[in-house]
Protein backbone atom coordinates (compact mmCIF):
# COMPACT_ATOMS: atom_id res chain seq x y z
CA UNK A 1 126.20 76.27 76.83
CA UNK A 2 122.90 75.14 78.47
CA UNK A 3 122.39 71.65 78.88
CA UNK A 4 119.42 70.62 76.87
CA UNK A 5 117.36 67.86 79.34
CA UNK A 6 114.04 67.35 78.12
CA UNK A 7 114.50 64.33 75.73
CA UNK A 8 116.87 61.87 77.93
CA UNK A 9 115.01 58.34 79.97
CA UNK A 10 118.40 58.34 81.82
CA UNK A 11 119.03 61.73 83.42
CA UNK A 12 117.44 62.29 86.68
CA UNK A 13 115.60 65.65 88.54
CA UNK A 14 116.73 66.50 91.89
CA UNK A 15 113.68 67.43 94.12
CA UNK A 16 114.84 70.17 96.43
CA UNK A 17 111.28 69.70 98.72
CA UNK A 18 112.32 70.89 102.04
CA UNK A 19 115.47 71.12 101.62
CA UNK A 20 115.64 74.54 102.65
CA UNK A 21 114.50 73.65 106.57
CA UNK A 22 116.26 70.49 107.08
CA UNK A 23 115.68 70.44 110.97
CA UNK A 24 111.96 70.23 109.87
CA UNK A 25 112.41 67.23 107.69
CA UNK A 26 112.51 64.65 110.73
CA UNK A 27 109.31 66.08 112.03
CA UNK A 28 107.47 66.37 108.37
CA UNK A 29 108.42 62.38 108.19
CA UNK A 30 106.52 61.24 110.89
CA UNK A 31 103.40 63.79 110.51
CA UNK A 32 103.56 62.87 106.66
CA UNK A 33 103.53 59.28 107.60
CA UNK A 34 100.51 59.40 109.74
CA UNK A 35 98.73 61.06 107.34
CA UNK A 36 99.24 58.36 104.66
CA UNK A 37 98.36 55.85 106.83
CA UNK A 38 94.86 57.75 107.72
CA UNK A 39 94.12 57.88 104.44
CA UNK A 40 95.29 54.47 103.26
CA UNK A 41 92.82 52.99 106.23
CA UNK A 42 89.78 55.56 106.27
CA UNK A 43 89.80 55.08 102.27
CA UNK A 44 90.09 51.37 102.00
CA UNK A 45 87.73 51.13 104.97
CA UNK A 46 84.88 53.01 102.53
CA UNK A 47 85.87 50.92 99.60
CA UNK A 48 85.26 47.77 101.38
CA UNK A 49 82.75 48.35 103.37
CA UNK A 50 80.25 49.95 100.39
CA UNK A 51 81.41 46.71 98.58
CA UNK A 52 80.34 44.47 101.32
CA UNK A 53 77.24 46.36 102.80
CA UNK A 54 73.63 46.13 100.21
CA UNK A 55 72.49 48.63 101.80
CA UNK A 56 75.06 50.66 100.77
CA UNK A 57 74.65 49.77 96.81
CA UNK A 58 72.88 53.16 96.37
CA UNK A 59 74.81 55.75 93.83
CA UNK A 60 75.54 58.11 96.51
CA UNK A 61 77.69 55.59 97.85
CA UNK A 62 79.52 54.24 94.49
CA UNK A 63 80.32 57.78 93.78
CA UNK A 64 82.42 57.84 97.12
CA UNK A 65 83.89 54.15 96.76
CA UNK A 66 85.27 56.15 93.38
CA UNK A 67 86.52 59.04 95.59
CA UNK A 68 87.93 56.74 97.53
CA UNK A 69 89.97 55.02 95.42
CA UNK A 70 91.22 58.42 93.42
CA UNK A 71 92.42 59.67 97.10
CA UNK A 72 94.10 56.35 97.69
CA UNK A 73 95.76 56.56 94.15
CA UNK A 74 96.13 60.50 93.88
CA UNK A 75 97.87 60.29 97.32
CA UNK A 76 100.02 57.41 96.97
CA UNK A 77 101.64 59.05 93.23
CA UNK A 78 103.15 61.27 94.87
CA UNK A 79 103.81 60.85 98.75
CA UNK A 80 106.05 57.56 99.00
CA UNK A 81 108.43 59.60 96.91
CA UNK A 82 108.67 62.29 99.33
CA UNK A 83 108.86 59.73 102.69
CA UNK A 84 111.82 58.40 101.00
CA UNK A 85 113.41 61.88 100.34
CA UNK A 86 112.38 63.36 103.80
CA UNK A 87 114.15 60.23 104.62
CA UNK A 88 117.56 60.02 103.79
CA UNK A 89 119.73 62.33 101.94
CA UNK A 90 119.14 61.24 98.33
CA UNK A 91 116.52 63.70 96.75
CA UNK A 92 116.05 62.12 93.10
CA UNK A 93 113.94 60.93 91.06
CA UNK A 94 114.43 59.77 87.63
CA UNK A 95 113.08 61.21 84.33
CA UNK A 96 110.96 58.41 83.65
CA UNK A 97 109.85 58.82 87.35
CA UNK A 98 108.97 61.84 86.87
CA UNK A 99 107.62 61.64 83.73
CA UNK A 100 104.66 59.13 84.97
CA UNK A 101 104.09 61.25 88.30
CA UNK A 102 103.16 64.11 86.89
CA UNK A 103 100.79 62.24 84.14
CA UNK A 104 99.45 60.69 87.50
CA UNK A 105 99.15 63.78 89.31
CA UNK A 106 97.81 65.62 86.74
CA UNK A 107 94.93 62.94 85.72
CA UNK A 108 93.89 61.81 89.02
CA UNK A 109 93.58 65.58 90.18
CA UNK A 110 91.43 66.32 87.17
CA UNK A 111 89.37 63.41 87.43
CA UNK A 112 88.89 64.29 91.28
CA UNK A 113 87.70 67.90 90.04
CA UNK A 114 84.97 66.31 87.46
CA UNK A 115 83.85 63.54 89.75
CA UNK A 116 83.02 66.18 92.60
CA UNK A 117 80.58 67.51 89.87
CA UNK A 118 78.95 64.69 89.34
CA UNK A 119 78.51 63.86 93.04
CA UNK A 120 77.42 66.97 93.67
CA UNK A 121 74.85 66.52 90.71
CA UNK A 122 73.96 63.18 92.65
CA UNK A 123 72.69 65.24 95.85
CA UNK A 124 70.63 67.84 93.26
CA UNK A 125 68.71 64.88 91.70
CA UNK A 126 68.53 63.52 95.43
CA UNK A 127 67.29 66.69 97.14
CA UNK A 128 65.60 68.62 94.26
CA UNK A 129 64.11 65.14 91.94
CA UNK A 130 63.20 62.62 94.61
CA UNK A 131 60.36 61.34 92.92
CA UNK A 132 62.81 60.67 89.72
CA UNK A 133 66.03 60.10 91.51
CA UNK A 134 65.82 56.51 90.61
CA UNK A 135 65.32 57.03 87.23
CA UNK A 136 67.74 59.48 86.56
CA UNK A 137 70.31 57.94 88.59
CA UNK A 138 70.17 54.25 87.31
CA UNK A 139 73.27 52.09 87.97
CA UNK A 140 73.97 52.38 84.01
CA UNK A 141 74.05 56.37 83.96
CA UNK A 142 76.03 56.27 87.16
CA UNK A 143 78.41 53.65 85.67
CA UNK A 144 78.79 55.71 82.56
CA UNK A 145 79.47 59.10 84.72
CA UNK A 146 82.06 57.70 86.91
CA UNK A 147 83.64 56.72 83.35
CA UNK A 148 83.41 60.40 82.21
CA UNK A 149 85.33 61.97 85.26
CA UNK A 150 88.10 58.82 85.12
CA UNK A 151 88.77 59.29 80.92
CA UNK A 152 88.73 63.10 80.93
CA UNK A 153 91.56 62.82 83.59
CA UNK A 154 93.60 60.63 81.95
CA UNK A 155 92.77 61.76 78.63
CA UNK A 156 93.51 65.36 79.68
CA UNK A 157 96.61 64.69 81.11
CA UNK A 158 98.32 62.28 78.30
CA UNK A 159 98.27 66.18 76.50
CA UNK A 160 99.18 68.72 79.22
CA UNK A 161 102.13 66.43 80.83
CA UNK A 162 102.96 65.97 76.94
CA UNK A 163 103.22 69.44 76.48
CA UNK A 164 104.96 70.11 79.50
CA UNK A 165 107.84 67.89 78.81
CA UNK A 166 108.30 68.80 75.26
CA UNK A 167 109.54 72.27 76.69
CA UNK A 168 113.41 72.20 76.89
CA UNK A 169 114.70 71.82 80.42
CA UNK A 170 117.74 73.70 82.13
CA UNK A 171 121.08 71.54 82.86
CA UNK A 172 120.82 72.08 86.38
CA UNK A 173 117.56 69.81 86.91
CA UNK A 174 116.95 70.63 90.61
CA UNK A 175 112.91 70.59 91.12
CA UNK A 176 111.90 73.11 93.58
CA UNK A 177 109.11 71.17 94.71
CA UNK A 178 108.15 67.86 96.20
CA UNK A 179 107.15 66.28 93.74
CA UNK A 180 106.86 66.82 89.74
CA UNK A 181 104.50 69.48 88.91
CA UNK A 182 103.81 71.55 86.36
CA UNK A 183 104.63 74.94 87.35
CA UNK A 184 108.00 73.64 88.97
CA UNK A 185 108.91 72.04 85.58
CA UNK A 186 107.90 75.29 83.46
CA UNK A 187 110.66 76.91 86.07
CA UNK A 188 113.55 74.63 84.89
CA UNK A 189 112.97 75.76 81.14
CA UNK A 190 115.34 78.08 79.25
CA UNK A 191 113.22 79.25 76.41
CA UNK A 192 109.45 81.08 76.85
CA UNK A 193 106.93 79.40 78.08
CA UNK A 194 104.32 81.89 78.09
CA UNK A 195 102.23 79.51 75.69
CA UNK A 196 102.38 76.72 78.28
CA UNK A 197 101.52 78.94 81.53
CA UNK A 198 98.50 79.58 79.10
CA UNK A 199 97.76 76.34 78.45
CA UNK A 200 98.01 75.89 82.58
CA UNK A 201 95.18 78.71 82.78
CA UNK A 202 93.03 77.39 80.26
CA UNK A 203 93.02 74.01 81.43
CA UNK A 204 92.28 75.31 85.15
CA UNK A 205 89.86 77.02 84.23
CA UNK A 206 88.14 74.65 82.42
CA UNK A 207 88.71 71.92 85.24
CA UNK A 208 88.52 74.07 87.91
CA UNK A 209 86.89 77.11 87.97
CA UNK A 210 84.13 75.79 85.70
CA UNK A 211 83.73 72.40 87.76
CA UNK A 212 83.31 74.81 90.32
CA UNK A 213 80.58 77.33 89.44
CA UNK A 214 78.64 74.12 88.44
CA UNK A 215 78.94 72.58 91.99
CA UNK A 216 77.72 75.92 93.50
CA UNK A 217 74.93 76.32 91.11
CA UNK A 218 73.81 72.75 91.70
CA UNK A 219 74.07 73.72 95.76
CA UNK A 220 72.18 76.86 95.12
CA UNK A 221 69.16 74.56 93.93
CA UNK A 222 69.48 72.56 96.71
CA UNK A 223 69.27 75.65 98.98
CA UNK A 224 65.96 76.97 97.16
CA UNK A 225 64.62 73.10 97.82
CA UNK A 226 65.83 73.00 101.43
CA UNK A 227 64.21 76.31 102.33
CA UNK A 228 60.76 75.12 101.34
CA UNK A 229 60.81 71.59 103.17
CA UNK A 230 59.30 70.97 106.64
CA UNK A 231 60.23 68.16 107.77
CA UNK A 232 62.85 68.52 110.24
CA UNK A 233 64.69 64.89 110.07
CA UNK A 234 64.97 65.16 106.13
CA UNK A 235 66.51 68.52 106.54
CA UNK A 236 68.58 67.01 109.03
CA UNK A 237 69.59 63.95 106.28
CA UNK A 238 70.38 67.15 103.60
CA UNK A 239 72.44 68.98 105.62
CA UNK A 240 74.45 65.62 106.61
CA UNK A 241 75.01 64.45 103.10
CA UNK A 242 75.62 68.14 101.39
CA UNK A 243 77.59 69.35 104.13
CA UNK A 244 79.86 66.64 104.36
CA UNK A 245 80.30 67.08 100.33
CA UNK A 246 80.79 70.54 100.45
CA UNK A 247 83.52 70.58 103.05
CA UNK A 248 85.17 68.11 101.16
CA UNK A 249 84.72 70.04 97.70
CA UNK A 250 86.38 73.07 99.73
CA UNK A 251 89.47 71.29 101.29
CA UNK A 252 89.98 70.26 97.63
CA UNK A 253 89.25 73.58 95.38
CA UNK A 254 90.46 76.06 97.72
CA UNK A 255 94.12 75.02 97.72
CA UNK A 256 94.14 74.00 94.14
CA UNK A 257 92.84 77.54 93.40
CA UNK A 258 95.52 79.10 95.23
CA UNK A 259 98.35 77.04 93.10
CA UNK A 260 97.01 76.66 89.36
CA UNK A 261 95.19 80.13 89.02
CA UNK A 262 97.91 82.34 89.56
CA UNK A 263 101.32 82.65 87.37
CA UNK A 264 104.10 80.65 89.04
CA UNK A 265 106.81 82.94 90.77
CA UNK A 266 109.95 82.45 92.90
CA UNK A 267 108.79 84.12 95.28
CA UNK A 268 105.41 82.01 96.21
CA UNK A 269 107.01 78.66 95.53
CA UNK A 270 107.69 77.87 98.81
CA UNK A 271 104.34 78.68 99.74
CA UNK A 272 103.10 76.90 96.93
CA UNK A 273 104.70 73.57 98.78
CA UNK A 274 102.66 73.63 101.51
CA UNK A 275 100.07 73.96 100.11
CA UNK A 276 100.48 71.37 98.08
CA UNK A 277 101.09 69.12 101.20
CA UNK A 278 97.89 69.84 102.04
CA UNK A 279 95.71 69.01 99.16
CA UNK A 280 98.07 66.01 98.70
CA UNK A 281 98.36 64.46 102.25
CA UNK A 282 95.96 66.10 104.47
CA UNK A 283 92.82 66.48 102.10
CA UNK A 284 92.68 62.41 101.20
CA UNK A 285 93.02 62.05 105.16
CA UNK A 286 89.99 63.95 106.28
CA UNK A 287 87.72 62.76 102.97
CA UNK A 288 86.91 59.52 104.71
CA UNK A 289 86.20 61.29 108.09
CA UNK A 290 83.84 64.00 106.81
CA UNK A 291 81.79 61.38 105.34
CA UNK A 292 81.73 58.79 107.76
CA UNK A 293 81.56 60.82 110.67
CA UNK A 294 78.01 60.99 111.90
CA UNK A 295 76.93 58.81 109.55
CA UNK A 296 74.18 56.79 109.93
CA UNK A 297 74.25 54.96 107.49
CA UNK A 298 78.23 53.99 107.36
CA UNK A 299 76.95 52.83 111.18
CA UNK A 300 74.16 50.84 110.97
CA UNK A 301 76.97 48.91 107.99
CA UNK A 302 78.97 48.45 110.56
CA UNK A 303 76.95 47.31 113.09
CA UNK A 304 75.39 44.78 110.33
CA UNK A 305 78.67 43.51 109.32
CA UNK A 306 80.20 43.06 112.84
CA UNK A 307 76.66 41.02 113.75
CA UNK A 308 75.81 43.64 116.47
CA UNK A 309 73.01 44.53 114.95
CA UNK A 310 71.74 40.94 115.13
CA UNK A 311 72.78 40.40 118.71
CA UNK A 312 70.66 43.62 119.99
């Protein structure tokens, strides 16, 4: 008789992770760890210093403080759980545990996916409406969209993590995965699930792939702008800004793509963990970089804040 697991706060999930290579789980540790400190520096370091810096009060800006802080959160749900397994040789986590990391996961990666529309929305208006920019970007329109991306995460993932723990879960409760995620979860049931891995495509489609084509079309304006310009130090100033975003919107999509918009099968899932690891611990490492990176703007803050602008 099968153990019926989906419905107990005391029972615990065994995350295999790793497991599988455990001479690698030393070396993972360390590279992991360096990572999370990268990104809990570069991330806090753009938080703080668009907070401190006026000049940096523009919405280009507050949309990235917000990026910020979803990397530092999205990153942290997830990745002190697997230090401590890569650690030592307890690999649990409890239902509750889980439970609220894959809520986490799941809303903070959604809201990532609708707030890299709206930034990329910010550089249209930017490039393609200068004259209005202003006007269509006012603080209370920006205020409102960065509200938008963080409810439809959180709203969107109360239901899917809902649905994905109402399915009944196998006796065996060994995770083959990292960390709680949905596709891992739908593995451990023992009755069909085809209804949820639809639910999984619907809901990636509709916060991925259509996020998506409405970044690209918003970059496609911006192309047909850029190619009639003439001035050579604005087109420098697009190609900064937009390229920095669009790297960053293809670290993000590319491996999320590769996970949610296929069917789940044994044979990918250990693929499907490092890739993971990279959308979850490399990606929030190299956001703050690509943006501040040949930045003028992030250096004349600096420069401001340290007083070396004032002693030149």
């Amino acid at each position: 008789m099968v153990d019926n697991f989906n419905a107990s706060w005391e029972g615990y999930f065994s995350l295999l992770g790793f497991s599988k290579w455990p001479h690698l789980e030393v070396a993972l540790f360390v590279v992991i760890l360096i990572f999370y400190l990268m990104t809990l520096t570069g991330n806090l370091f753009i938080i703080i210093l668009s907070y401190l810096d006026s000049h940096l009060h523009t919405p280009m800006y507050f949309f990235l403080s917000n990026l910020s802080a979803l990397d530092l959160c999205y990153t942290t749900s997830s990745v002190p759980q697997l230090l401590f397994n890569l650690w030592g040789p307890e690999k649990t986590i409890s239902y509750a545990g889980c439970m609220l990391q894959l809520y986490f996961v799941l809303a903070l990666g959604t809201t990532e996916c609708v707030l890299l529309v709206v930034m990329s929305y910010d550089r249209y208006a930017a490039v393609c409406k200068p004259l209005h920019y202003s006007v269509l970007m006012n603080p209370r329109f920006c205020s409102l969209l960065a509200a938008a991306s963080w409810v439809s995460g959180f709203t969107t993932s109360a239901l899917h993590s809902s649905f994905t723990f109402w399915v009944p879960l196998c006796g065996h409760r060994q995770v083959d995965h990292f960390f709680c995620e949905v596709p891992a979860l739908l593995w451990l049931s023992f009755v069909d699930i085809r209804a949820n891995e639809l639910t999984l495509m619907v809901m990636s489609v509709i916060f991925v792939v259509i996020p998506l084509i409405l970044i690209l079309s918003s970059y496609g304006a911006i192309a047909c702008t850029v190619l009639r310009m003439q001035s050579t130090t604005r087109l420098q100033k697009v190609f900064g800004t937009c390229g920095a975003h669009l790297t960053v919107v293809s670290l993000f999509f590319i491996p999320i793509m590769c996970i949610y918009l296929q069917p789940p099968t044994e044979n990918s899932q250990d693929q499907a963990k490092f890739i993971a690891l990279f959308y979850t611990v490399v990606t929030p490492s190299l956001n703050p970089l690509i943006y501040t990176l040949r930045n003028k703007d992030v250096r004349g803050a600096v420069r401001r804040l340290t007083g070396y602008e004032r002693e030149q």
